[in-house]
Protein backbone atom coordinates (compact mmCIF):
# COMPACT_ATOMS: atom_id res chain seq x y z
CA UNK A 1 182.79 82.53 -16.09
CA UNK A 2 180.03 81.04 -13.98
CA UNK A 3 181.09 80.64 -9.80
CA UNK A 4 180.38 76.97 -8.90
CA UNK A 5 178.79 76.58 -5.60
CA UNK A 6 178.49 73.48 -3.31
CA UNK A 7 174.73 73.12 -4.02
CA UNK A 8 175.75 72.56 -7.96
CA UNK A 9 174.14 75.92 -8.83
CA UNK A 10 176.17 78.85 -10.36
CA UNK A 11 176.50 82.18 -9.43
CA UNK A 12 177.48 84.73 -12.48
CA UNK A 13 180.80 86.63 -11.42
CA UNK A 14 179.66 90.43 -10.29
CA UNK A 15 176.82 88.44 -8.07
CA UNK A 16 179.72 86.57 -5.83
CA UNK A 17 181.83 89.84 -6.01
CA UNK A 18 179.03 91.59 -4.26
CA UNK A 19 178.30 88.86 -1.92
CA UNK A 20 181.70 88.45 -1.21
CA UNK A 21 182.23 92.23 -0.52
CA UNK A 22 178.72 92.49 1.65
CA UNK A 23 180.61 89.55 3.86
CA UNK A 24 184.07 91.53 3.80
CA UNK A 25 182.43 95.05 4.60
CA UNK A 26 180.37 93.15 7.95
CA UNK A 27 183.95 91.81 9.23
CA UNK A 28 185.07 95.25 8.88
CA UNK A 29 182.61 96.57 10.76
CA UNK A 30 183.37 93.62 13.28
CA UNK A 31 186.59 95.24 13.56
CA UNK A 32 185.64 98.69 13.91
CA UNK A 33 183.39 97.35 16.99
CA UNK A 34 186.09 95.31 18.79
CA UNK A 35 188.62 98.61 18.24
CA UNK A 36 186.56 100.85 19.57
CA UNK A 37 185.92 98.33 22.70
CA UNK A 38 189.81 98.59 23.25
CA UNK A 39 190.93 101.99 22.86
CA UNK A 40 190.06 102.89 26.27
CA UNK A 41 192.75 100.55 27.31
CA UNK A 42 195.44 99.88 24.43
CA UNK A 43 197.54 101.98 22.71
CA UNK A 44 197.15 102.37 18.98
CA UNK A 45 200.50 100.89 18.23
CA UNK A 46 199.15 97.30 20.67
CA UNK A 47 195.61 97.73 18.12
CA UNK A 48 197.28 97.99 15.03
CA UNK A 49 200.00 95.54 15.42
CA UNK A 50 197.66 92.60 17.01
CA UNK A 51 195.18 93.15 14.27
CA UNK A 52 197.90 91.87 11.80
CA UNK A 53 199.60 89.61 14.07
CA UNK A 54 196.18 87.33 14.85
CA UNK A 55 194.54 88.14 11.13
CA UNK A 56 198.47 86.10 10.29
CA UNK A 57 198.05 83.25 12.54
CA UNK A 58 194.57 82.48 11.42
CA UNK A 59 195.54 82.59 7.99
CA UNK A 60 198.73 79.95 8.65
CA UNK A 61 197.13 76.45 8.92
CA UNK A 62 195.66 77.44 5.13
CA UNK A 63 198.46 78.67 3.74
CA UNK A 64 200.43 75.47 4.76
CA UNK A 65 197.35 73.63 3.61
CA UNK A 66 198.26 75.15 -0.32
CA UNK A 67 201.71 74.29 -0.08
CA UNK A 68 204.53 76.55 -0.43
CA UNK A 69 204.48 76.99 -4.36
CA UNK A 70 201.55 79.44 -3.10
CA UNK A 71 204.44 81.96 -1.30
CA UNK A 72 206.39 82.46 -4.66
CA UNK A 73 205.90 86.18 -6.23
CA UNK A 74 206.99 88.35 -8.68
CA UNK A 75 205.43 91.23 -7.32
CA UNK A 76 206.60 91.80 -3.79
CA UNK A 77 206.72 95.41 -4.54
CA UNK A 78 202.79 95.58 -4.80
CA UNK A 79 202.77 93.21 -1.85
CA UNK A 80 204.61 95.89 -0.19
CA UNK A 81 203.01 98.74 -1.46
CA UNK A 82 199.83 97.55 -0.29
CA UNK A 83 200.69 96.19 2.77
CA UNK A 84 202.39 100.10 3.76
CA UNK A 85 199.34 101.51 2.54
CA UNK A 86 197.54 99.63 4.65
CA UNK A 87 199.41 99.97 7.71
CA UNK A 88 199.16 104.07 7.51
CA UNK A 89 194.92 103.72 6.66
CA UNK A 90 194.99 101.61 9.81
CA UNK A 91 196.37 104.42 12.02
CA UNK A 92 194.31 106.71 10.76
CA UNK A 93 191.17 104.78 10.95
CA UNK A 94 191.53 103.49 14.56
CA UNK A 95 192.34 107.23 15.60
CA UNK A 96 189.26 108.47 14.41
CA UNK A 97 187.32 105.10 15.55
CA UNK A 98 188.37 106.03 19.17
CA UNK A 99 187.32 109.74 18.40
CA UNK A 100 183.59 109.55 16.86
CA UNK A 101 180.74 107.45 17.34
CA UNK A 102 181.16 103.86 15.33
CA UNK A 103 178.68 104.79 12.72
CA UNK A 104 180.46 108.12 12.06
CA UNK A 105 183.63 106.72 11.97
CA UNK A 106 182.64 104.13 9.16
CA UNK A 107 180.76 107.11 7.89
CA UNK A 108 184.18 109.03 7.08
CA UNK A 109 186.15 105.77 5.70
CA UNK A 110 183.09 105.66 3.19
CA UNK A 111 184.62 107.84 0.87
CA UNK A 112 186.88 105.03 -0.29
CA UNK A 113 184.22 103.93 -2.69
CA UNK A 114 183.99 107.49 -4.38
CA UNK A 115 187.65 107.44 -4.93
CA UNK A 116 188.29 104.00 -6.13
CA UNK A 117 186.52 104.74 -9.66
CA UNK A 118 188.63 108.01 -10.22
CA UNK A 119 191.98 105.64 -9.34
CA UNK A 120 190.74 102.64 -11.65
CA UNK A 121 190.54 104.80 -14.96
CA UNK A 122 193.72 106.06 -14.77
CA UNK A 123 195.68 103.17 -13.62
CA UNK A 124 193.55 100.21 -14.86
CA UNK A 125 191.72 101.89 -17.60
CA UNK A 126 188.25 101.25 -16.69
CA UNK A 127 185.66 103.22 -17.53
CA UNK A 128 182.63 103.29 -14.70
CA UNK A 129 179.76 103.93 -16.87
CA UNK A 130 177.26 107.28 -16.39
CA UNK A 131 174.72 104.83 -14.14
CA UNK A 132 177.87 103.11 -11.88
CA UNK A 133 178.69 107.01 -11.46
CA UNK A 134 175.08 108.14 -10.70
CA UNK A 135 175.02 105.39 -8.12
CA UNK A 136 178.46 106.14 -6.54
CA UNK A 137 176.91 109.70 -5.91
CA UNK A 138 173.36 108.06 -4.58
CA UNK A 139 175.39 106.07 -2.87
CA UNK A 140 177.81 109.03 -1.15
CA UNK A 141 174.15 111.40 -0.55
CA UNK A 142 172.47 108.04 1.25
CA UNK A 143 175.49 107.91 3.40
CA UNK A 144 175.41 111.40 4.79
CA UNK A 145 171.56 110.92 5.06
CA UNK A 146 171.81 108.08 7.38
CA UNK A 147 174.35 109.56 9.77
CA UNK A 148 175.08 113.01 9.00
CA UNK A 149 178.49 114.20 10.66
CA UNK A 150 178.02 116.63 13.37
CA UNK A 151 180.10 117.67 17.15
CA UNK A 152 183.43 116.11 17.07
CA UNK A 153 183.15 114.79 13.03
CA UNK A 154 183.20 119.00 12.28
CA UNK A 155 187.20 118.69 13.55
CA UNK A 156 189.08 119.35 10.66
CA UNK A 157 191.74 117.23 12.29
CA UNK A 158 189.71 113.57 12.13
CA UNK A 159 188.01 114.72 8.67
CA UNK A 160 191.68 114.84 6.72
CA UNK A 161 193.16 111.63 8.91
CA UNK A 162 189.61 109.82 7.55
CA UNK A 163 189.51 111.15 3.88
CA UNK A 164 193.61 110.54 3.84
CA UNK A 165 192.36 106.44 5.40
CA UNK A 166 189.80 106.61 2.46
CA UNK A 167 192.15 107.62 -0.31
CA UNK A 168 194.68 105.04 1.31
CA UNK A 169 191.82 102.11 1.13
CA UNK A 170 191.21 102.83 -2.30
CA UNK A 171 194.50 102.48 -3.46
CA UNK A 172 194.53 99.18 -1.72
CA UNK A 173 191.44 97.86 -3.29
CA UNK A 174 192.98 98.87 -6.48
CA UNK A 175 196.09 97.20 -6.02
CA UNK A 176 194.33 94.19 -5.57
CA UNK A 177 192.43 94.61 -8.72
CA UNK A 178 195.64 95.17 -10.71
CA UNK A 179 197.44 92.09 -8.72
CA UNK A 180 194.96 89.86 -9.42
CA UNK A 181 196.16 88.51 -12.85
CA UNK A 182 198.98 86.82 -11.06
CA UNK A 183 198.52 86.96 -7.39
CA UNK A 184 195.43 84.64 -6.10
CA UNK A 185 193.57 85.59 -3.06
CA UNK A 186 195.71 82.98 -0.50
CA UNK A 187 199.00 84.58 -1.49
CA UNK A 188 197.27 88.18 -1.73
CA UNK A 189 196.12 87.65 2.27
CA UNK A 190 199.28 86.13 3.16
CA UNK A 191 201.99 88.72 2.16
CA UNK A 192 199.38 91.70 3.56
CA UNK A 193 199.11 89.81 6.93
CA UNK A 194 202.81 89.00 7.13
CA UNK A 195 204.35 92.52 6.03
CA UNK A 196 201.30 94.76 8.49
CA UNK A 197 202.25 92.09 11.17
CA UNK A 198 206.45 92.73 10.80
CA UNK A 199 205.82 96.52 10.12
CA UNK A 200 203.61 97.07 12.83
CA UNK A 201 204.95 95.73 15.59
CA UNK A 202 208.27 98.64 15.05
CA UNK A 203 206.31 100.94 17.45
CA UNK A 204 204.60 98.54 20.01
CA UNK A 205 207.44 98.09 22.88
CA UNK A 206 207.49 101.76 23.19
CA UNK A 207 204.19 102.16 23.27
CA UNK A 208 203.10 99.39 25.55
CA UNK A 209 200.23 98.95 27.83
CA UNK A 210 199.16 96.62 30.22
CA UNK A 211 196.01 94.56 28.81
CA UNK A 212 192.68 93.27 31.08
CA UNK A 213 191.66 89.64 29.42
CA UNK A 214 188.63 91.64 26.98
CA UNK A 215 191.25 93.10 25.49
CA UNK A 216 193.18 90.09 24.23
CA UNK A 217 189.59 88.34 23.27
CA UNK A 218 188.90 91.47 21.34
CA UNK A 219 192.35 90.85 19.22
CA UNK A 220 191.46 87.36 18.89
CA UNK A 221 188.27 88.58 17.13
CA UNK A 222 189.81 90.70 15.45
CA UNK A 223 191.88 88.52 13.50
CA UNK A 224 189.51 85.99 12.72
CA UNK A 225 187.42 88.83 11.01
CA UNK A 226 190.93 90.61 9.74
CA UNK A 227 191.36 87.05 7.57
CA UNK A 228 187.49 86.12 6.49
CA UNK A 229 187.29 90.05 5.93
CA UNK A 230 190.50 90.08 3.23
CA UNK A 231 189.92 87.15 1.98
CA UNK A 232 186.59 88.01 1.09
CA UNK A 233 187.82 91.86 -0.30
CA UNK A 234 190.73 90.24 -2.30
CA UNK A 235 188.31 87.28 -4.02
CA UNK A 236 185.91 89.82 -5.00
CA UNK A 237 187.95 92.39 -6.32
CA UNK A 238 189.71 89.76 -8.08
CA UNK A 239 186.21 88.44 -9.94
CA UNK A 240 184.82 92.13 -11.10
CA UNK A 241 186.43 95.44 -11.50
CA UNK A 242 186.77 97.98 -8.53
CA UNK A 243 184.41 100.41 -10.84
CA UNK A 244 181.36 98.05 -10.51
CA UNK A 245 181.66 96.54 -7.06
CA UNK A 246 183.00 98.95 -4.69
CA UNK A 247 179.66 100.64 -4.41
CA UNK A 248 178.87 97.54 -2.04
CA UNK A 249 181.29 98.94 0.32
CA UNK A 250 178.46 101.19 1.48
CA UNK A 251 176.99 98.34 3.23
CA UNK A 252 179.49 99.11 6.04
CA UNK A 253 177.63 101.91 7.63
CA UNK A 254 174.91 99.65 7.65
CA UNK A 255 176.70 96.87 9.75
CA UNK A 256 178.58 99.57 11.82
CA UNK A 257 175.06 101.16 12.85
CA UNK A 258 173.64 98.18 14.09
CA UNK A 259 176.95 97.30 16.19
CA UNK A 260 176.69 100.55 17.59
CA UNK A 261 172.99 100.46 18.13
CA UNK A 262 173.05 97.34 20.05
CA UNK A 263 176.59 97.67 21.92
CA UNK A 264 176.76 101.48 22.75
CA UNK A 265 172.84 102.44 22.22
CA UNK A 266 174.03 104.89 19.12
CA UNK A 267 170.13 106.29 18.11
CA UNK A 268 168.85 104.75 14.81
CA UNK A 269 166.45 107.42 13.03
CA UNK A 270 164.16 107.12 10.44
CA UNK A 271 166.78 109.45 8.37
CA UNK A 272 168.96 106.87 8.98
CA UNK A 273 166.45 103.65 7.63
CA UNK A 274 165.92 106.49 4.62
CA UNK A 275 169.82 106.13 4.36
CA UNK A 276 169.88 102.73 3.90
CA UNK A 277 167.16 102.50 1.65
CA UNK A 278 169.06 104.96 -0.76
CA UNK A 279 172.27 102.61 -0.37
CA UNK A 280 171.11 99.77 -0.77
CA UNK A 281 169.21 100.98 -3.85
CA UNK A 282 172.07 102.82 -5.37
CA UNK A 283 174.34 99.09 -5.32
CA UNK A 284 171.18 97.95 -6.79
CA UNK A 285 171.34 100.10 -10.01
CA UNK A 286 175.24 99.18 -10.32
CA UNK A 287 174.79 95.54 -10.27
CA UNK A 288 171.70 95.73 -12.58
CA UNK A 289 173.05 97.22 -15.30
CA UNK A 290 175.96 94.49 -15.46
CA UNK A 291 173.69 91.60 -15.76
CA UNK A 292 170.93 92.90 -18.36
């Protein structure tokens, strides 16, 4: 069905889904940016926990605004699934965010897209067509075009802790797509904000730190982005199937070099424009072939 916008046009389904996911993928680069600002001076434990803890308080003024009939579930075990899937991708992200350059790091959590089709045939039954899995492998050869990984990336240490955040992000994205029948975006958000937020904050009083002021802006920012960012994942996973969308997560690297460019002069090269062009074409192709 048709998305109704404010302008009284519609937009057909996999069109939002991609939009939505392009808007996601730039708050999660957002993120990546403001945790790499802070790792110098808070502990991973402080990062993870305040993440979840702001991303919850922006989200509470809405989710009083939809009254509580939004809160009731059926499936808190998928809430919780996803939410301790989550919490583990975290750690290993951030870690290798405070190890690589910001590009690279984003680099290694784009594997998540490669895995997400494998996960959705087996557990949701879709079937990502020869073109969506062309494009997924476009997609994965732009990637390494754009940024190749090279010094620290070779460590076989921060390769396994990204491709185990990448596997871990897939099954989240997944989860969402298999939720989505009963469990609308709001309530989605809520429970993953709530449960990251209680979980998290287990290991912050032993591993505390004193903050400057940056620091607490930074986790402000953070969960602004944390909420706009999910709520923008969940919506769009919940309008089109993880097969046909999740090549869009690729648009990360493209957000996460600019941040880097302009906030910690990482070089942009004409292999990595080349990168980009291959990206963007590869979501192209995906999205195409839907809508013929």
């Amino acid at each position: 069905m048709p998305i109704k916008t404010p302008f009284n046009t519609t937009i057909k389904p996999l069109y939002a889904a991609a939009l939505l996911l392009l808007l996601a993928e730039a708050c999660f680069a957002g993120i990546g940016a403001l945790v790499k600002l802070t790792s110098a001076s808070a502990s991973e434990a402080q990062v993870v926990f305040f993440r979840n803890f702001f991303a919850l308080l922006v989200m509470l003024p809405w989710i009083i605004s939809q009254g509580v009939q939004i809160l009731k579930t059926k499936r808190w075990y998928l809430h919780l699934s996803r939410a301790t899937t989550g919490i583990i991708s975290m750690y290993c992200f951030f870690y290798v965010i405070s190890q690589l350059p910001l590009a690279q790091a984003m680099l290694v959590l784009l594997l998540s897209p490669f895995v997400v089709p494998i996960i959705a045939r087996f557990w949701l039954n879709e079937r990502p067509s020869r073109l969506t899995l062309f494009a997924i492998v476009l997609g994965f050869v732009g990637v390494f075009i754009a940024i190749p990984l090279g010094g620290q990336a070779s460590s076989l240490v921060i390769l396994l802790l990204g491709l185990l955040s990448a596997v871990l992000v897939a099954v989240t994205k997944t989860t969402i797509r298999y939720m989505s029948d009963t469990e609308p975006a709001a309530r989605t958000v809520f429970y993953f904000s709530l449960l990251t937020a209680i979980i998290s904050f287990v290991p912050v009083p032993f591993y505390w730190n004193p903050l400057p002021a940056v620091a607490w802006w930074a986790f402000v920012g953070m969960g602004v982005l944390a909420a706009v960012g999910q709520m923008a994942m969940t919506k769009a996973y919940a309008l089109a199937p993880a097969s046909d969308i999740g090549m869009w997560t690729y648009s990360s690297i493209i957000f996460a070099g600019l941040f880097g460019y302009v906030f910690w002069q990482e070089p942009v090269t004409m292999a990595w424009f080349g990168g980009v062009v291959i990206i963007f074409y590869a979501g192209y192709i995906t999205s195409r072939q839907r809508l013929l």
